[in-house]
Protein backbone atom coordinates (compact mmCIF):
# COMPACT_ATOMS: atom_id res chain seq x y z
CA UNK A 1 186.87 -4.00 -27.27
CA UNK A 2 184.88 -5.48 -24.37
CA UNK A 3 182.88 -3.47 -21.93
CA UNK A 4 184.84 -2.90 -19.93
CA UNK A 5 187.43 -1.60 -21.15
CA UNK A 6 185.08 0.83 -23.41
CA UNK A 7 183.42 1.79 -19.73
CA UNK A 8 186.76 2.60 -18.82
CA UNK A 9 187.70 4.36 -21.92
CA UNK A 10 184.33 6.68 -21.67
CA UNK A 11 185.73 7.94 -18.35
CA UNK A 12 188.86 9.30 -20.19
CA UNK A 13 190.78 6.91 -17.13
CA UNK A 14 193.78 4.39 -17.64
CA UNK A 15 193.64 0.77 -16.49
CA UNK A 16 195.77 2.01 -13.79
CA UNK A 17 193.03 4.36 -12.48
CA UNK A 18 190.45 1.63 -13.06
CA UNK A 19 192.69 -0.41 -10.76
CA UNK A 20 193.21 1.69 -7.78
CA UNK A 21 189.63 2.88 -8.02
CA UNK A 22 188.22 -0.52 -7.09
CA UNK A 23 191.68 -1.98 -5.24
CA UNK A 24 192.65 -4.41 -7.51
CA UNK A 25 196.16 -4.84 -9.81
CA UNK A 26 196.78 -3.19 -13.23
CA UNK A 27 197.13 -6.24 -14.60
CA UNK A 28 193.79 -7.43 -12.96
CA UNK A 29 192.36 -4.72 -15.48
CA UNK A 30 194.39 -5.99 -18.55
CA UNK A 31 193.21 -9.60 -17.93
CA UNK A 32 189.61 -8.41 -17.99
CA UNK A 33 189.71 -6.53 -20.36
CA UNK A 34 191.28 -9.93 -22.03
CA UNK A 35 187.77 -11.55 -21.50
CA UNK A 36 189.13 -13.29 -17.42
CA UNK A 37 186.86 -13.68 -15.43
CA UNK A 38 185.57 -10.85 -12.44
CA UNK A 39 184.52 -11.12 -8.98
CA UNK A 40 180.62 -10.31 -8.13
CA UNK A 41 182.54 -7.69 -5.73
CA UNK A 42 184.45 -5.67 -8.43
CA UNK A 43 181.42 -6.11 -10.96
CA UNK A 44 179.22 -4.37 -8.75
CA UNK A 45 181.98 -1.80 -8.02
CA UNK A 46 182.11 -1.06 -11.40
CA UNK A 47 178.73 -0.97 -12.14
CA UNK A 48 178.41 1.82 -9.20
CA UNK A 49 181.53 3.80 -10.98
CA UNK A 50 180.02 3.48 -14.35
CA UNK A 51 176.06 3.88 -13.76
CA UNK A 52 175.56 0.94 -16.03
CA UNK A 53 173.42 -2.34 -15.72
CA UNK A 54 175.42 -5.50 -14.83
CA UNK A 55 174.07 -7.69 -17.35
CA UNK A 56 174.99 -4.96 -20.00
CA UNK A 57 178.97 -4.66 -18.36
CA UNK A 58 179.02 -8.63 -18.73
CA UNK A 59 177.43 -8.85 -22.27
CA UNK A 60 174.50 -10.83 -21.12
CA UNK A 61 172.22 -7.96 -22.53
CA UNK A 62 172.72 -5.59 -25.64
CA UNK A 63 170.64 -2.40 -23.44
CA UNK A 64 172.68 -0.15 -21.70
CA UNK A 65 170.36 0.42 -18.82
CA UNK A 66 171.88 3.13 -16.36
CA UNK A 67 171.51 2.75 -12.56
């Protein structure tokens, strides 16, 4: 399971609610979570809705650092 998706998951929210949080498709979420490739713009969207460090969402880093 990639970050992600385990983000996501801590929330208790659906890829659906992921999707319409930061205006993107369902399917945007699936192919993420798939390992695609995300915008700088939804990364740091997601980093604001999950309090996390961007180099831990994108696996550069093993240290959950929260912002």
């Amino acid at each position: 399971m990639n970050r992600v998706c385990s983000e996501r998951k801590m929330l208790g929210m659906t890829q659906q609610e992921l999707a319409e949080e930061i205006d993107v498709n369902k399917s945007t979420i699936a192919r993420w979570e798939s390992g695609g490739n995300i915008s700088q713009e939804k990364i740091i969207a997601m980093r604001k809705l999950f309090g996390c460090d961007i180099d831990w969402l994108l696996g550069i880093t093993d240290d959950r650092l929260t912002v």
